[in-house]
N, C-alpha and C. Protein backbone atom coordinates (compact mmCIF):
# COMPACT_ATOMS: atom_id res chain seq x y z
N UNK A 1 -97.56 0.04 -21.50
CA UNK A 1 -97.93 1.23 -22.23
C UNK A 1 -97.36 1.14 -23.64
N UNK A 2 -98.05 1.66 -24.51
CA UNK A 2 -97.72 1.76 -25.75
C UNK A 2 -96.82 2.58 -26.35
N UNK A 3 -95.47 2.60 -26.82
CA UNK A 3 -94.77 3.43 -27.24
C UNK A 3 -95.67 3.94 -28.65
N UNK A 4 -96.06 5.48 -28.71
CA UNK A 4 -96.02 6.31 -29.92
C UNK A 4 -95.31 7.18 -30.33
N UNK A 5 -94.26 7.22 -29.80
CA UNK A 5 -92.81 8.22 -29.97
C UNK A 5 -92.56 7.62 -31.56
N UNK A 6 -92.24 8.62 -32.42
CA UNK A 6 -91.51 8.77 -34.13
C UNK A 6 -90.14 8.23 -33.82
N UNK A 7 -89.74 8.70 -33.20
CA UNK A 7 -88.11 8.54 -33.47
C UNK A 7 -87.84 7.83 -31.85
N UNK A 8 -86.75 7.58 -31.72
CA UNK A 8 -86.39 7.18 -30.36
C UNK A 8 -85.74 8.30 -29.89
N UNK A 9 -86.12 8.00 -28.73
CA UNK A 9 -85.45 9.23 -27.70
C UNK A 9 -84.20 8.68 -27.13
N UNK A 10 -82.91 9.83 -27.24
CA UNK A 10 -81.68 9.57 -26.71
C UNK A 10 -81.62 10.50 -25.39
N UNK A 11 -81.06 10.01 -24.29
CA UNK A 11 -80.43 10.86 -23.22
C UNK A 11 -79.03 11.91 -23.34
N UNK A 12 -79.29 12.89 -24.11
CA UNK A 12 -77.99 13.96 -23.98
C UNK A 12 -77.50 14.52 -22.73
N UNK A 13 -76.61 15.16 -22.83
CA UNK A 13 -75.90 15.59 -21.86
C UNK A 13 -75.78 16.89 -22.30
N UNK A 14 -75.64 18.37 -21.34
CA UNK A 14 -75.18 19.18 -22.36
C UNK A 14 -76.19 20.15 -21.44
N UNK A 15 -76.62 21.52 -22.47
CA UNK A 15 -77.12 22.86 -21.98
C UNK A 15 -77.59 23.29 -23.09
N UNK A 16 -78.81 23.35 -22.84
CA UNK A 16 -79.67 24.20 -23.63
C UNK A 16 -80.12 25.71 -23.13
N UNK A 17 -80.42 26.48 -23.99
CA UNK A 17 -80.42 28.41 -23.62
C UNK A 17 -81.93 28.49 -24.85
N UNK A 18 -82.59 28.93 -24.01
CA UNK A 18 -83.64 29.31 -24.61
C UNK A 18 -84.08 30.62 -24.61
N UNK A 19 -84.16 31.05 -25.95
CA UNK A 19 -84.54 32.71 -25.93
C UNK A 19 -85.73 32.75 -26.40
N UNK A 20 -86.86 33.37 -26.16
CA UNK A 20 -88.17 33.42 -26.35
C UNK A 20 -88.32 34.54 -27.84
N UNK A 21 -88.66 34.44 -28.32
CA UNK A 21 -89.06 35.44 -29.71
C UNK A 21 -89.89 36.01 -29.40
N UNK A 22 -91.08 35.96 -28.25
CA UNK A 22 -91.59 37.00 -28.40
C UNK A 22 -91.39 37.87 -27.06
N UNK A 23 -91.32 39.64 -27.28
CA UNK A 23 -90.69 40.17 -26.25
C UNK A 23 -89.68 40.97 -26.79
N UNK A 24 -89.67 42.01 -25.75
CA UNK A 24 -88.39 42.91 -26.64
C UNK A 24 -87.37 42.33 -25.92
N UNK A 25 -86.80 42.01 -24.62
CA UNK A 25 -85.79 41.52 -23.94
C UNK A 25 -85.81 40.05 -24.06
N UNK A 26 -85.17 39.58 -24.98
CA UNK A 26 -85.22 37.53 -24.77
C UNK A 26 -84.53 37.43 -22.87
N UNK A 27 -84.76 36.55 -22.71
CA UNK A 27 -84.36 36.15 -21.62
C UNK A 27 -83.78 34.83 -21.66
N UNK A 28 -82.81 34.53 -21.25
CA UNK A 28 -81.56 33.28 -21.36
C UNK A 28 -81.91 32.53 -19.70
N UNK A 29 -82.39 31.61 -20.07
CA UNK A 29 -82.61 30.67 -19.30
C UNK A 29 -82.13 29.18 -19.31
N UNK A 30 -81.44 28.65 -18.47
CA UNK A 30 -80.58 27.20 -18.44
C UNK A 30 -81.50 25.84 -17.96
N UNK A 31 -81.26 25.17 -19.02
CA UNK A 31 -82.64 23.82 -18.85
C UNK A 31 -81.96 22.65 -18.50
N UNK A 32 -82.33 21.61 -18.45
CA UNK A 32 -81.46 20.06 -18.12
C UNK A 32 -82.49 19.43 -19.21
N UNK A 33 -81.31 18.43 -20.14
CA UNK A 33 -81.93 18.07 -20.54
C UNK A 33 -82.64 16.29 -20.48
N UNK A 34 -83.45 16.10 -20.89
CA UNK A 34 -83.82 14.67 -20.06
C UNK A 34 -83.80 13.56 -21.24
N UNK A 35 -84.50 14.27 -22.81
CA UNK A 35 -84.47 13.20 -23.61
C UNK A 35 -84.57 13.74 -25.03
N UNK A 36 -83.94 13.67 -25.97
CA UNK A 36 -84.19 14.60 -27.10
C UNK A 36 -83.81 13.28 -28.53
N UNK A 37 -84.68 13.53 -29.29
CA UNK A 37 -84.15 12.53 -31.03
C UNK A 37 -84.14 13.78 -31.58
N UNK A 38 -84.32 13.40 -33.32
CA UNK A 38 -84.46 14.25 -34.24
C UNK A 38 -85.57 14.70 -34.28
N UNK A 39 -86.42 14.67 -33.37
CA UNK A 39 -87.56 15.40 -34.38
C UNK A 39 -88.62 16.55 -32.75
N UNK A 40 -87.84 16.10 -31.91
CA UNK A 40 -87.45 17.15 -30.23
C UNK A 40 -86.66 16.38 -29.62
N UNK A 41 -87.17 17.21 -27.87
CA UNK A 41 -86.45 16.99 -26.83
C UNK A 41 -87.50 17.06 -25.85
N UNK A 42 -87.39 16.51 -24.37
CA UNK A 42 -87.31 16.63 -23.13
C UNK A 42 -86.67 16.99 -22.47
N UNK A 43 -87.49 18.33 -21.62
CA UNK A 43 -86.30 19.17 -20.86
C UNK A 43 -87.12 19.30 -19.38
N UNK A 44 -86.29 20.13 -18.28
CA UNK A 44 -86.79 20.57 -17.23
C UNK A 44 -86.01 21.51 -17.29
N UNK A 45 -86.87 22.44 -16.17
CA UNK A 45 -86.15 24.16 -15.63
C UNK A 45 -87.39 24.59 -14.67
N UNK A 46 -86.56 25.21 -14.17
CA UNK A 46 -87.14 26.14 -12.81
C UNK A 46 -88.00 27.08 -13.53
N UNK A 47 -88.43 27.33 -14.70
CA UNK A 47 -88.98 28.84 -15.50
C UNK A 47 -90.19 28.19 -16.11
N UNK A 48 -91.36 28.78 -15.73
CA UNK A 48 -92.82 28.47 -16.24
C UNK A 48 -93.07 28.62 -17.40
N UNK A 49 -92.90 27.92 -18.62
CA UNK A 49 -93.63 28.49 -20.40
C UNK A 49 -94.49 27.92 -20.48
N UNK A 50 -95.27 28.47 -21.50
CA UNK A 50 -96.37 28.32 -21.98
C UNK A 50 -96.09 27.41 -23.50
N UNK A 51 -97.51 27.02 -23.13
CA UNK A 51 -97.49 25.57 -23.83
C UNK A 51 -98.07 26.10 -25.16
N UNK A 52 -97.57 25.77 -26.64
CA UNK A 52 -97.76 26.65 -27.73
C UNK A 52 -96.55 27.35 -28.04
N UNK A 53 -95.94 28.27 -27.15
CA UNK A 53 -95.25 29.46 -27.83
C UNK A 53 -94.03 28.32 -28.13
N UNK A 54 -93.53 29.24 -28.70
CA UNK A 54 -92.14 29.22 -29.90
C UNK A 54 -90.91 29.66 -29.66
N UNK A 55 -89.63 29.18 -29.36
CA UNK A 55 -88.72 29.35 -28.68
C UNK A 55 -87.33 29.16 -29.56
N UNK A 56 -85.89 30.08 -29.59
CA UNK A 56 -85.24 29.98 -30.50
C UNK A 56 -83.85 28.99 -28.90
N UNK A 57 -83.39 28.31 -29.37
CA UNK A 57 -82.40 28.03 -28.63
C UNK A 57 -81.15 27.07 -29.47
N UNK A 58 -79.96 27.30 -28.49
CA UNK A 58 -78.71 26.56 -28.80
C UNK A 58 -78.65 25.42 -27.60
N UNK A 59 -78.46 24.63 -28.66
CA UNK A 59 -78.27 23.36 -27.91
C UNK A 59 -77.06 22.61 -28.38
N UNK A 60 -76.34 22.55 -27.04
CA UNK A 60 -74.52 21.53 -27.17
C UNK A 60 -75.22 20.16 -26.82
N UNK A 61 -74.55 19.78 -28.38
CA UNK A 61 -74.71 18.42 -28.13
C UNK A 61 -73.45 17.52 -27.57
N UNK A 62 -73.32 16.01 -27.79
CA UNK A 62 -72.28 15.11 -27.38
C UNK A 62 -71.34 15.84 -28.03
N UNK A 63 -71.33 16.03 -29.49
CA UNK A 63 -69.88 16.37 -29.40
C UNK A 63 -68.98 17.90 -29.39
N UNK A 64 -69.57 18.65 -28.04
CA UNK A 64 -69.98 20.08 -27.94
C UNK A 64 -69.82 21.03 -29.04
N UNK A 65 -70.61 20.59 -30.00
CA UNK A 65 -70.98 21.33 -31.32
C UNK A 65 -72.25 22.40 -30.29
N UNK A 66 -72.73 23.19 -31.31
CA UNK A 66 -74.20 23.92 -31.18
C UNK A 66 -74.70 23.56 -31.66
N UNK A 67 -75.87 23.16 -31.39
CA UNK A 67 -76.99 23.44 -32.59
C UNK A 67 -78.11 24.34 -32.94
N UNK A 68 -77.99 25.41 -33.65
CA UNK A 68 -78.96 26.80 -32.93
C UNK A 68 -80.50 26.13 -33.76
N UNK A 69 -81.69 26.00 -33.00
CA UNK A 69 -82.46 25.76 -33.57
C UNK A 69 -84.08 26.40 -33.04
N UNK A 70 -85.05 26.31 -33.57
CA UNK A 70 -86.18 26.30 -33.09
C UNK A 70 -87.14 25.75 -32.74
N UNK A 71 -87.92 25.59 -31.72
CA UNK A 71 -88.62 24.55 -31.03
C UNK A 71 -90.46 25.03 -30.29
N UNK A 72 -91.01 24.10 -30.56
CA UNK A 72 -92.37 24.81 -29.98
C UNK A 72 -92.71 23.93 -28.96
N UNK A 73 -93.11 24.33 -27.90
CA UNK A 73 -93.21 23.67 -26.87
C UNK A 73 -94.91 23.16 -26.36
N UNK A 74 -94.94 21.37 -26.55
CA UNK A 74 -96.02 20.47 -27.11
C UNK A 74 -96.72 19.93 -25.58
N UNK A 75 -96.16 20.30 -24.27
CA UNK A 75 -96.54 19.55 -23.24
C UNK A 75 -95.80 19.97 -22.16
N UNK A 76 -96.49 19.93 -20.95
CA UNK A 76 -95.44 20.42 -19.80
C UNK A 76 -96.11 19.97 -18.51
N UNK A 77 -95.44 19.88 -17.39
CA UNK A 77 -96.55 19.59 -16.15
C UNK A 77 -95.35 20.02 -14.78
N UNK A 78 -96.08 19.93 -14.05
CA UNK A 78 -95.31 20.60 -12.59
C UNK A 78 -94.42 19.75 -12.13
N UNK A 79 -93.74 19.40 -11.86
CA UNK A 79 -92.58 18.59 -11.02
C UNK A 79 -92.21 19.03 -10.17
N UNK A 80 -91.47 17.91 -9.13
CA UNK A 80 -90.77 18.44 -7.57
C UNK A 80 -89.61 19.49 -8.00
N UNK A 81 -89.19 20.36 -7.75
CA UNK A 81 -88.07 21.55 -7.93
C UNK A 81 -88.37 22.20 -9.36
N UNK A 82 -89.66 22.04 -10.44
CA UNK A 82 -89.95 22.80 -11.83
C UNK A 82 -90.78 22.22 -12.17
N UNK A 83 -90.46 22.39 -13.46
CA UNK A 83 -91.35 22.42 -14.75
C UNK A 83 -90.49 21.20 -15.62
N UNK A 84 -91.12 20.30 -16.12
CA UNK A 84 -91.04 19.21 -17.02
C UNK A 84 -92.16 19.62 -18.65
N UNK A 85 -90.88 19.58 -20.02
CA UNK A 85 -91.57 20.01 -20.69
C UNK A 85 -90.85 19.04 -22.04
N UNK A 86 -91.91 18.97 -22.92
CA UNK A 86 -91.55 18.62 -24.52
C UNK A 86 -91.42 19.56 -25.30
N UNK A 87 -91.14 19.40 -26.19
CA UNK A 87 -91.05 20.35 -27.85
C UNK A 87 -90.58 19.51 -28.87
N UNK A 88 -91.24 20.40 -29.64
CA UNK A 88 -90.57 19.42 -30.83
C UNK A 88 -89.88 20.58 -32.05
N UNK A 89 -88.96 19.98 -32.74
CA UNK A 89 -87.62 21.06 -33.76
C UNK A 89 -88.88 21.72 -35.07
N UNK A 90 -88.47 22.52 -35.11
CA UNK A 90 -89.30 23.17 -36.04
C UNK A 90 -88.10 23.70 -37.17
N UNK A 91 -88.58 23.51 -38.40
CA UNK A 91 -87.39 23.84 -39.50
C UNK A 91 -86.17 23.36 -39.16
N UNK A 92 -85.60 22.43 -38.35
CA UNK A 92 -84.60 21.45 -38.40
C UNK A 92 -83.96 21.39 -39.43
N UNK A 93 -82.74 22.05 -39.79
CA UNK A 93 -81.71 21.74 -41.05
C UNK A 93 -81.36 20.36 -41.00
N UNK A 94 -81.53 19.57 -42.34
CA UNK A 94 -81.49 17.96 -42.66
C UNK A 94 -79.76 17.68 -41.77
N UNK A 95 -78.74 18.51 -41.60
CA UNK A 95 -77.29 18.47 -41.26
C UNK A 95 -77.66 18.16 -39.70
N UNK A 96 -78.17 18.40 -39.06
CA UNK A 96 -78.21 18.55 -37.24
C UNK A 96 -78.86 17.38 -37.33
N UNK A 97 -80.46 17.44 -37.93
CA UNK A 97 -81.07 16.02 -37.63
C UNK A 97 -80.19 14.94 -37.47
N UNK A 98 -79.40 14.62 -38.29
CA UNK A 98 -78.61 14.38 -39.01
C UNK A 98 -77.26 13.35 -38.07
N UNK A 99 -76.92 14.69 -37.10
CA UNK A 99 -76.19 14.46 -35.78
C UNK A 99 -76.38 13.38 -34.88
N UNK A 100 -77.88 14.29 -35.06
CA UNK A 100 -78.52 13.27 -33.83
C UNK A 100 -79.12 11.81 -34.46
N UNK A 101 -79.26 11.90 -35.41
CA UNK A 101 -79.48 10.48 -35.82
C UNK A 101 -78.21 9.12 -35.74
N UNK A 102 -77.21 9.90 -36.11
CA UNK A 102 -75.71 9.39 -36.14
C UNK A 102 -75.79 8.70 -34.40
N UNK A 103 -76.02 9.48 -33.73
CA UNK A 103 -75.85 9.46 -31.83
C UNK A 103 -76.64 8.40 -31.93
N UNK A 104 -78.02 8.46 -31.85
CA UNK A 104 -78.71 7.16 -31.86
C UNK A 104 -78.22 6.04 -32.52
N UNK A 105 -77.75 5.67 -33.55
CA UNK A 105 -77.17 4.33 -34.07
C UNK A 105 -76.00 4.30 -33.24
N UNK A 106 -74.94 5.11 -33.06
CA UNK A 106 -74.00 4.47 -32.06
C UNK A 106 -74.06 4.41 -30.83
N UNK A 107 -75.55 5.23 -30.49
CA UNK A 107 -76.01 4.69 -28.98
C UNK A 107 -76.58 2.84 -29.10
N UNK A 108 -77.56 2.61 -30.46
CA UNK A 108 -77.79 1.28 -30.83
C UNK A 108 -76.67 0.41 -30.65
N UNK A 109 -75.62 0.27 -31.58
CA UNK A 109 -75.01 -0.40 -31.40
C UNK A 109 -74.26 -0.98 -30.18
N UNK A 110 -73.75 0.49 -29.46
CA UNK A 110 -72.85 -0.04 -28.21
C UNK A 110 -73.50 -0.78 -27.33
N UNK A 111 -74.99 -0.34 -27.03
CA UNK A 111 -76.13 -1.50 -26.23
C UNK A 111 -75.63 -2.90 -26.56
N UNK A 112 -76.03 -2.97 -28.52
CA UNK A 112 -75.98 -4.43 -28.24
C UNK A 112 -74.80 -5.03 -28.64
N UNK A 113 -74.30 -4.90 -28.09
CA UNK A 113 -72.89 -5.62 -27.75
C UNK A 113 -72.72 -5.88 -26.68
């Protein structure tokens, strides 16, 4: 298969909280995450979204910083115990990208060695 992924995808560790913008009550929901670069992520959760809407969340990265950001969600499909979904960062401050770009080169390097 052909890789068309922009950026490479890193495996984080960590907790993402997603609050929905639209709605008078956000609702805080806990995701796992599966694969995220600079420019999204791959997540799963037990909670059904819709594919399109727009989502504000904090995400701890490796070095349990936050990163509060926004994300629109590009793909999703059913899985055994949830929901398997993409997004990608929307208005991404150049400083976070930034993070995660750092993670990927010293994920690069330690490989090849």
């Amino acid at each position: 298969m052909e890789e068309r992924r922009k950026s490479k995808r890193l495996g984080l560790t960590g907790e993402l909280i997603l609050n929905p913008l639209s709605g008078s009550n956000p609702e805080t929901i806990s995701i796992e995450i599966t694969d995220a670069s600079k420019s999204g992520l791959g997540f799963t959760t037990d909670k059904h979204l819709t594919i399109g809407d727009i989502y504000e969340a904090n995400l701890t990265i490796w070095t349990k910083e936050v990163l509060h950001v926004f994300m629109q969600i590009t793909r999703g499909s059913e899985i055994e115990g949830g929901f398997s979904y993409g997004a990608f960062f929307i208005g991404m401050p150049d400083a976070d990208a930034q993070r995660i770009t750092a993670y990927e080169t010293v994920q690069e390097l330690t490989q090849n060695k």
